[in-house]
Protein backbone atom coordinates (compact mmCIF):
# COMPACT_ATOMS: atom_id res chain seq x y z
CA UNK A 1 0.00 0.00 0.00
CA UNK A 2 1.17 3.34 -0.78
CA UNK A 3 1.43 5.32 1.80
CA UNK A 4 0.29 9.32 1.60
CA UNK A 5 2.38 11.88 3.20
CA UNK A 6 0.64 14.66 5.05
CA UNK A 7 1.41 18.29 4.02
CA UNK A 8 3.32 20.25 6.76
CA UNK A 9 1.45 23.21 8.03
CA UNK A 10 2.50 26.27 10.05
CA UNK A 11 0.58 24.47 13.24
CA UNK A 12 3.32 21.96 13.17
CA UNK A 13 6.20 24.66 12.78
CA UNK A 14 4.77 26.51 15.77
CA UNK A 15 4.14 22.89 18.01
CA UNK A 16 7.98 22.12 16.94
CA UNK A 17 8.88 25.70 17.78
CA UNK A 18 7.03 25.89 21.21
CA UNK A 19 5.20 29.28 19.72
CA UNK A 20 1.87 30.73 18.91
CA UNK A 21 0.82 29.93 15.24
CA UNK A 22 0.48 33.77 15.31
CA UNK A 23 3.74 34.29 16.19
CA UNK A 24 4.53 31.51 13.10
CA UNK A 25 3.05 33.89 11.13
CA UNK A 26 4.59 37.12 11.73
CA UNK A 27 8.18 35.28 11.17
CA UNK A 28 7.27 33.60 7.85
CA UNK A 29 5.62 36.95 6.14
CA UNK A 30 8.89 38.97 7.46
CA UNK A 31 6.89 41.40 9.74
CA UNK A 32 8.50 43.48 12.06
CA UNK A 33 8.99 43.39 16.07
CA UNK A 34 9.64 39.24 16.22
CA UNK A 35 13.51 38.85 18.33
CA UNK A 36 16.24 37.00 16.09
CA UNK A 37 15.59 34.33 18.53
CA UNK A 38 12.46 33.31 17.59
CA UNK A 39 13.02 33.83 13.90
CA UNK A 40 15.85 31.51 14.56
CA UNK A 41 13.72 28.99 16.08
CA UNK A 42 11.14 29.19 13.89
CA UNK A 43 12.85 28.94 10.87
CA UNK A 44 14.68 26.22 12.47
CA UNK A 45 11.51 24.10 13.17
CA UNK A 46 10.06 24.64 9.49
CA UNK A 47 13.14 22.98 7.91
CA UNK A 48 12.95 20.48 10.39
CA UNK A 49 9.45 19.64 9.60
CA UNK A 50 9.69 20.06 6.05
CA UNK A 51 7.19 22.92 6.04
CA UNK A 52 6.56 24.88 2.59
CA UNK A 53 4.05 27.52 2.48
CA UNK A 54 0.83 27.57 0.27
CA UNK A 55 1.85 30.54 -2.53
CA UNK A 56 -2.06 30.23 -3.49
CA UNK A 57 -3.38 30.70 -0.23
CA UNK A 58 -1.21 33.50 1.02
CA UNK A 59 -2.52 34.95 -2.26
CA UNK A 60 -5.54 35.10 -1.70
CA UNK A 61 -5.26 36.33 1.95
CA UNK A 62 -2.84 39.20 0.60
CA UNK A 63 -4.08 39.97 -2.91
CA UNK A 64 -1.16 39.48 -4.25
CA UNK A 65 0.47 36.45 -6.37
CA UNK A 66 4.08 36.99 -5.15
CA UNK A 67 4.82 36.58 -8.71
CA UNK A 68 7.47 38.79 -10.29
CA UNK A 69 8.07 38.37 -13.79
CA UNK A 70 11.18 38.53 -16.44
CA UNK A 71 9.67 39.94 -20.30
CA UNK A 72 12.56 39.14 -22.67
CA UNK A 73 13.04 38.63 -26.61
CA UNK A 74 16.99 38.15 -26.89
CA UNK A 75 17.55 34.81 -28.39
CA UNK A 76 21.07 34.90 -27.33
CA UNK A 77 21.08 31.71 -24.66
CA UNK A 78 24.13 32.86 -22.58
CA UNK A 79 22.25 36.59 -21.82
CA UNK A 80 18.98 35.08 -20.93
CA UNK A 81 20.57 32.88 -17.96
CA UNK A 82 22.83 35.51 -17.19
CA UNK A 83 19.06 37.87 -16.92
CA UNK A 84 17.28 34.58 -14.89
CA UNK A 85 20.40 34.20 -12.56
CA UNK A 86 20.05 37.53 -11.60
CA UNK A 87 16.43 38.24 -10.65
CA UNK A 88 16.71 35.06 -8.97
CA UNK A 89 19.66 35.50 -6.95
CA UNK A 90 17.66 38.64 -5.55
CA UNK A 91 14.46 36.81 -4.88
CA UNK A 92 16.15 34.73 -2.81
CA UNK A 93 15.16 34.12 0.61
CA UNK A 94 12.28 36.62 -0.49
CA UNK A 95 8.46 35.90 -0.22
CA UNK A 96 8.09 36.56 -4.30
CA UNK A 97 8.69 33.38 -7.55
CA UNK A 98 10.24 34.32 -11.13
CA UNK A 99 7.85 33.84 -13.97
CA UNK A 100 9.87 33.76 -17.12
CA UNK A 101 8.21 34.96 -19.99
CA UNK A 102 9.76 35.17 -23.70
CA UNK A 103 8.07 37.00 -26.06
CA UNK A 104 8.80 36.16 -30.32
CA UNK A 105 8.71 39.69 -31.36
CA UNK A 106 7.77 42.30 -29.23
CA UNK A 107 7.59 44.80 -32.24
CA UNK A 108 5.23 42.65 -33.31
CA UNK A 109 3.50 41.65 -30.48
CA UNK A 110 3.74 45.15 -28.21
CA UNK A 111 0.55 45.63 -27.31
CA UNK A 112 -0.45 42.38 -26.29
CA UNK A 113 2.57 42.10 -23.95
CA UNK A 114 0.67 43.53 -20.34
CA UNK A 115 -2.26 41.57 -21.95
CA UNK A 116 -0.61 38.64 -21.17
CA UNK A 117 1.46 39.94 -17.70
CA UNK A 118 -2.40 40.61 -16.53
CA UNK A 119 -3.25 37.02 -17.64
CA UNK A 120 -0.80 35.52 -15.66
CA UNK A 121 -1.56 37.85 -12.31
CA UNK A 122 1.99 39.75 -12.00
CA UNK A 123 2.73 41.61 -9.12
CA UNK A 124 5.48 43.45 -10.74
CA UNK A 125 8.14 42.56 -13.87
CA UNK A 126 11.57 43.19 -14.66
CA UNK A 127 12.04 44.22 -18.34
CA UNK A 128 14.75 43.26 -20.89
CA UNK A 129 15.41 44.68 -24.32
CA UNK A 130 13.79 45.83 -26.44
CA UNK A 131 10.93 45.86 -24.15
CA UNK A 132 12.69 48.43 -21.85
CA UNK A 133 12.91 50.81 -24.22
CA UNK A 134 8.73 50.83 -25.18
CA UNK A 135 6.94 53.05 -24.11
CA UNK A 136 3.35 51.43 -24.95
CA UNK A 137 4.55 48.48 -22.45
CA UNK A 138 5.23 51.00 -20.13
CA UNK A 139 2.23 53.17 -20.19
CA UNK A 140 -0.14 49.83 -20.47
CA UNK A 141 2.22 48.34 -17.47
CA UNK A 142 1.02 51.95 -15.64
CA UNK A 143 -2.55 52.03 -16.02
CA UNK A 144 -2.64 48.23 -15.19
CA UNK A 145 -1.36 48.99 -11.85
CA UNK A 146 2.08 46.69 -12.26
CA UNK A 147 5.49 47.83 -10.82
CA UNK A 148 8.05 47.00 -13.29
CA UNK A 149 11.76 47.89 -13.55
CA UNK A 150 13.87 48.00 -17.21
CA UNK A 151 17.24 46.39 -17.89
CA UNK A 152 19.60 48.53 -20.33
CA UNK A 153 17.02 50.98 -22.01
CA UNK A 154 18.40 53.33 -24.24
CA UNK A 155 15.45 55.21 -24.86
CA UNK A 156 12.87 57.26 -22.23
CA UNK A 157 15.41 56.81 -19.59
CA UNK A 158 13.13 59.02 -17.27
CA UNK A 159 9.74 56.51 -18.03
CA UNK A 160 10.53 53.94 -14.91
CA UNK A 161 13.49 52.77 -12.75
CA UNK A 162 16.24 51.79 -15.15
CA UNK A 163 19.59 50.09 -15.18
CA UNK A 164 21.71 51.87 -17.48
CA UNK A 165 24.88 50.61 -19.75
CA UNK A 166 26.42 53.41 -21.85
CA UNK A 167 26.28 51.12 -25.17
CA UNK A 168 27.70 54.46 -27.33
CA UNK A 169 31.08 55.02 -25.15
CA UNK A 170 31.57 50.90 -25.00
CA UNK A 171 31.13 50.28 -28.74
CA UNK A 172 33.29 53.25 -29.62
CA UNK A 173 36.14 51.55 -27.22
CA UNK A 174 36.18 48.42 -29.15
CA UNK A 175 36.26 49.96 -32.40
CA UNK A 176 38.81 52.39 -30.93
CA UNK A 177 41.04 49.01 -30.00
CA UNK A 178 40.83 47.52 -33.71
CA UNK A 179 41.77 51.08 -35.14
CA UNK A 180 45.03 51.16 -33.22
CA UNK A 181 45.56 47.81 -34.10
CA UNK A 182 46.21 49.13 -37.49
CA UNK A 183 42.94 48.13 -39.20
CA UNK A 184 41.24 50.75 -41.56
CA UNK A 185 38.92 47.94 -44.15
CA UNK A 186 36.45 46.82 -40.89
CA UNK A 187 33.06 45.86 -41.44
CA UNK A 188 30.34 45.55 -39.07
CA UNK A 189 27.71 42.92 -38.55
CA UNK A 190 24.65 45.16 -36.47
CA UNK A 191 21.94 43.80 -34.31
CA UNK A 192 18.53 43.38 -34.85
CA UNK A 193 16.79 46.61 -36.18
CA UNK A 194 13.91 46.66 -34.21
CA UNK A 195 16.39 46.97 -30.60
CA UNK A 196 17.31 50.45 -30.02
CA UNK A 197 20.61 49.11 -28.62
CA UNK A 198 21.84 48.21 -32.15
CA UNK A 199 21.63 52.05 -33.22
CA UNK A 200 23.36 52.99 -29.97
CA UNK A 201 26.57 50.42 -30.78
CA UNK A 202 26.79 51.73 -34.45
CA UNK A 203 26.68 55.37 -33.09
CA UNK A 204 29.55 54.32 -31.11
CA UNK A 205 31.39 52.71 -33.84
CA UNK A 206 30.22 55.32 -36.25
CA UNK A 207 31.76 58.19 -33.80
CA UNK A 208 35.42 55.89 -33.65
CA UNK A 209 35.34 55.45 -37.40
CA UNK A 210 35.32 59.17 -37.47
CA UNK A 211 37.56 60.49 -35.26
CA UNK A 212 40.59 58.29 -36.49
CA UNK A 213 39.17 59.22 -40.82
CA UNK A 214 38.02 55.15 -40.97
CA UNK A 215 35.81 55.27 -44.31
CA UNK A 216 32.53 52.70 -43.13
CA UNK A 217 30.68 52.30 -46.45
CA UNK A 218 27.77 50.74 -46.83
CA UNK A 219 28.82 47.38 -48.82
CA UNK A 220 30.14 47.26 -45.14
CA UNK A 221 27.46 46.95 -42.96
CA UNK A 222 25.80 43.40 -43.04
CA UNK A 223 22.04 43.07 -41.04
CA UNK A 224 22.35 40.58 -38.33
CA UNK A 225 19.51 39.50 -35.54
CA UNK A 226 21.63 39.22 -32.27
CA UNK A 227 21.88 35.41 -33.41
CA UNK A 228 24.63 32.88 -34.30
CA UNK A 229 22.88 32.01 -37.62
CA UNK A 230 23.02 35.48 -38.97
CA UNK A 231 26.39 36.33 -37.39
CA UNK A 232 27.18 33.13 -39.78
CA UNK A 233 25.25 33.96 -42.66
CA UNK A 234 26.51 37.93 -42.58
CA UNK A 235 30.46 37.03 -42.06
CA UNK A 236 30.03 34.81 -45.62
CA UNK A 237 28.72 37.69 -47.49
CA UNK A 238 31.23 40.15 -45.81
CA UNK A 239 34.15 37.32 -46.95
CA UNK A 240 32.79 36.87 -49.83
CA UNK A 241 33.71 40.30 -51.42
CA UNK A 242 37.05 40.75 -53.81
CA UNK A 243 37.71 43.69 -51.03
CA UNK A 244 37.01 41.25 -47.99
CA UNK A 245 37.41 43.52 -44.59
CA UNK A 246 40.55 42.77 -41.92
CA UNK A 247 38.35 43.20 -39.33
CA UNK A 248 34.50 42.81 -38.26
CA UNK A 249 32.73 44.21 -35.56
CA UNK A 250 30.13 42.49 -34.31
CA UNK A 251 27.30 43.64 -32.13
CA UNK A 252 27.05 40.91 -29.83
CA UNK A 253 28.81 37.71 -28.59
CA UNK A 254 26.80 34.97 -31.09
CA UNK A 255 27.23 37.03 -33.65
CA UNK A 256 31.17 37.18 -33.34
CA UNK A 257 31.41 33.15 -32.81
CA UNK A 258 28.95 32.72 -36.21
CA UNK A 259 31.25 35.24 -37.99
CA UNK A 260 34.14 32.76 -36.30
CA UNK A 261 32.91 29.90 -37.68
CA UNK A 262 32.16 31.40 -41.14
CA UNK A 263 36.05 32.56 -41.55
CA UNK A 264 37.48 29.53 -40.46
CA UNK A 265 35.12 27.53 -42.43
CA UNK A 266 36.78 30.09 -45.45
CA UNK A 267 40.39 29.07 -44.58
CA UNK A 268 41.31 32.35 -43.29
CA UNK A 269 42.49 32.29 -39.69
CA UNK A 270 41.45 34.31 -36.89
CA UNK A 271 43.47 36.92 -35.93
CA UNK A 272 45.85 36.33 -38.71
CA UNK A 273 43.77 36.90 -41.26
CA UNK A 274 41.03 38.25 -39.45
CA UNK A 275 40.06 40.29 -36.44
CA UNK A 276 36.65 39.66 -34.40
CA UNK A 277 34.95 41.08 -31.95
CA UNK A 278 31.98 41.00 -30.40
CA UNK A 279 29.77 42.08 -27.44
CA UNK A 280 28.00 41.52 -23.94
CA UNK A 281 31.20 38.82 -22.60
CA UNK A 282 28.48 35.80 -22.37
CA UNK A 283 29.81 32.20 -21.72
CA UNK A 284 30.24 31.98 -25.60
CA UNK A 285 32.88 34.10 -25.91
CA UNK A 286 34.69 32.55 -23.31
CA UNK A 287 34.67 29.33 -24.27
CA UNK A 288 35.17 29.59 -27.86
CA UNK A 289 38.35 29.57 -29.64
CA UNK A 290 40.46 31.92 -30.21
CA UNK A 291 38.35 33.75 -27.39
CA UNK A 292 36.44 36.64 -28.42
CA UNK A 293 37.54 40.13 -27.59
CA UNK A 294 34.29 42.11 -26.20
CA UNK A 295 32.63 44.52 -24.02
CA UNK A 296 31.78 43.01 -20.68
CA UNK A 297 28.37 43.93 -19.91
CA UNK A 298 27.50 43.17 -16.11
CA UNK A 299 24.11 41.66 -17.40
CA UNK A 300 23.68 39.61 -14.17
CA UNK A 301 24.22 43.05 -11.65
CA UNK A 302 21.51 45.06 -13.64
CA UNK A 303 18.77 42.12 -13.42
CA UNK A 304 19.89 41.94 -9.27
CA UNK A 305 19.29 45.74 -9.47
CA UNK A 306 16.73 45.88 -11.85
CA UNK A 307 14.65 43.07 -9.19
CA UNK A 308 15.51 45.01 -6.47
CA UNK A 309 13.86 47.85 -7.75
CA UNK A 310 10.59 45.98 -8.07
CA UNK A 311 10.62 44.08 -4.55
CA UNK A 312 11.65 47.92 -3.79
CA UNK A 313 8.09 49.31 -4.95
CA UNK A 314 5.92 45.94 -3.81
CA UNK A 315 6.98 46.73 -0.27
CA UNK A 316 6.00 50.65 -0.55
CA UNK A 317 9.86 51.76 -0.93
CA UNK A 318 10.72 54.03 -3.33
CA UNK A 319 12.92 52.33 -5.49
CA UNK A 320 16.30 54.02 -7.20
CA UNK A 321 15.09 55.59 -10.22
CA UNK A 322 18.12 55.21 -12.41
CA UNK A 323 21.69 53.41 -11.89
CA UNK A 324 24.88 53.17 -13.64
CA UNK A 325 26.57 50.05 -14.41
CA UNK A 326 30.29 50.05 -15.78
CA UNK A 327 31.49 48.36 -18.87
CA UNK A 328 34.57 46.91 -20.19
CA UNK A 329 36.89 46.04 -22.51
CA UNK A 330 37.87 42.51 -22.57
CA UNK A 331 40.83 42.22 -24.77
CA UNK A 332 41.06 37.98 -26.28
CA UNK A 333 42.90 36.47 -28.62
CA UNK A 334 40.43 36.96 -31.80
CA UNK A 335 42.07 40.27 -32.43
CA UNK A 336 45.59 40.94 -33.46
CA UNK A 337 47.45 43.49 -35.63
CA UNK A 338 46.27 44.27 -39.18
CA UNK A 339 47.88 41.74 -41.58
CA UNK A 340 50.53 43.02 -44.25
């Protein structure tokens, strides 16, 4: 016979404790005037008895689902558990669960975005590009009454608390490093169009290109979508050209390795032949080889911040309305002086 196992409930924390279930309570909902003591002892006896609490019910008692949610479209694999690891490392030991929710397109799909967050009873959300940077999620998140917080907006920096990378002054120090390598024929793969940070990191490499008299026509500029395929696909069609470039920028990290792949798969060789670079340091560019020179972008501080902002508002705090986070350049091996 199989034998059913009872659910532990906060009358056997406080018989285990020696408390009041009250007093159970106030501990487990992190209300004030309870000694370290008891919270020791209490937290001490719900391990011990294997207690859990009932999300649902203390919903319903509270109004709120404790749910706090992460809106994302980057495909990128390495940023989106960089983004997760973050809100999650701040929701820990808090009251509140992640709800991770990808979204296709949110160009195409903008206005059914807090549609959905409504749907799925949100207390508050954390918001990656390109959704940090639109304002009809913003003003829909408003009237609907959710607290949200934006990760790396470019745009409307003064619509909601926001966690701020300078993407201009870090793409212009990359393409500043391959200039003084000695490279003047550089191409650049760009992001996807419809993220505002793509127009930020060509503005930066636009303004580097400039200031040293680097020519950056168009034949030069290849579309990409922040993904390895068209990092790939872009790096043949760049290659393929009788003037082929020394150099290529590329916007981010899976870009760089596709354009990696693509010159190697050419029989050039990387930095001989070619220099690479990419950006956002993810895993990928780590682990790759040669190792891809890029702009570390603390992607796991700004979702800790960007969280903390919301659990900031959902307990009636007013949250940090805008923070700085620092770049930098991580030199690797996948650049190297301009061949003869």
């Amino acid at each position: 016979m199989v034998q059913s196992h009872r659910r532990a409930t906060i009358v056997d924390v406080a018989r285990h404790a020696g408390v009041s279930t009250k007093t159970v309570s106030r501990v487990l909902n992190g209300q004030p005037h309870v000694t370290e003591d008891i919270i020791r002892k209490v937290k001490d006896a719900a391990a011990a008895v294997d207690y859990h609490p009932n999300m649902m019910a203390r919903a319903l008692v509270q109004r709120r689902s404790h749910l706090i949610g992460l809106v994302y479209e980057n495909p990128s694999p390495s940023y989106v558990v960089d983004l997760q690891k973050g809100v999650l490392e701040r929701l820990r030991d808090e009251h509140y669960r992640l709800v991770v929710i990808p979204i296709a397109s949110i160009s195409q799909h903008e206005a059914d975005v807090v549609g959905l967050l409504r749907s799925a009873a949100l207390d508050g959300v954390v918001l990656a590009p390109p959704a940090s940077d639109s304002a009809r999620i913003m003003q829909d998140l408003t009237t609907a009454g959710i607290r949200f917080a934006r990760i790396a907006p470019t745009r409307l920096i003064e619509a909601g608390p926001s966690n701020l990378i300078d993407d201009v002054s870090a793409a212009r120090e990359i393409a500043e490093h391959v200039i003084r390598l000695g490279h003047r024929d550089i191409a650049v793969i760009s992001g996807d169009p419809t993220h505002a940070s793509a127009d930020a990191r060509m503005q930066g490499f636009r303004q580097a290109f400039a200031a040293a008299g680097v020519p950056l026509p168009a034949h030069r500029i290849a579309t990409g979508y922040y993904t390895y395929e068209s990092g790939h696909a872009a790096a043949r069609t760049l290659l393929a050209r009788r003037d082929r470039p020394t150099a290529i920028l590329a916007q981010n990290d899976d870009m760089a390795v596709g354009a990696l792949i693509a010159t190697l798969e050419s029989g050039l060789t990387v930095p001989g032949d070619l220099s690479i670079t990419g950006f956002d340091d993810s895993e990928v560019a780590r682990i790759t080889w040669p190792a891809i020179t890029t702009v570390r972008q603390p992607v796991f501080d700004m979702a800790v911040a960007a969280a903390d902002m919301v659990v900031a508002q959902l307990q009636d705090t007013a949250p940090l309305m805008c923070r700085s986070h620092r770049h930098e350049l991580i030199v690797r091996q996948s650049t190297g002086p301009c061949p003869a």
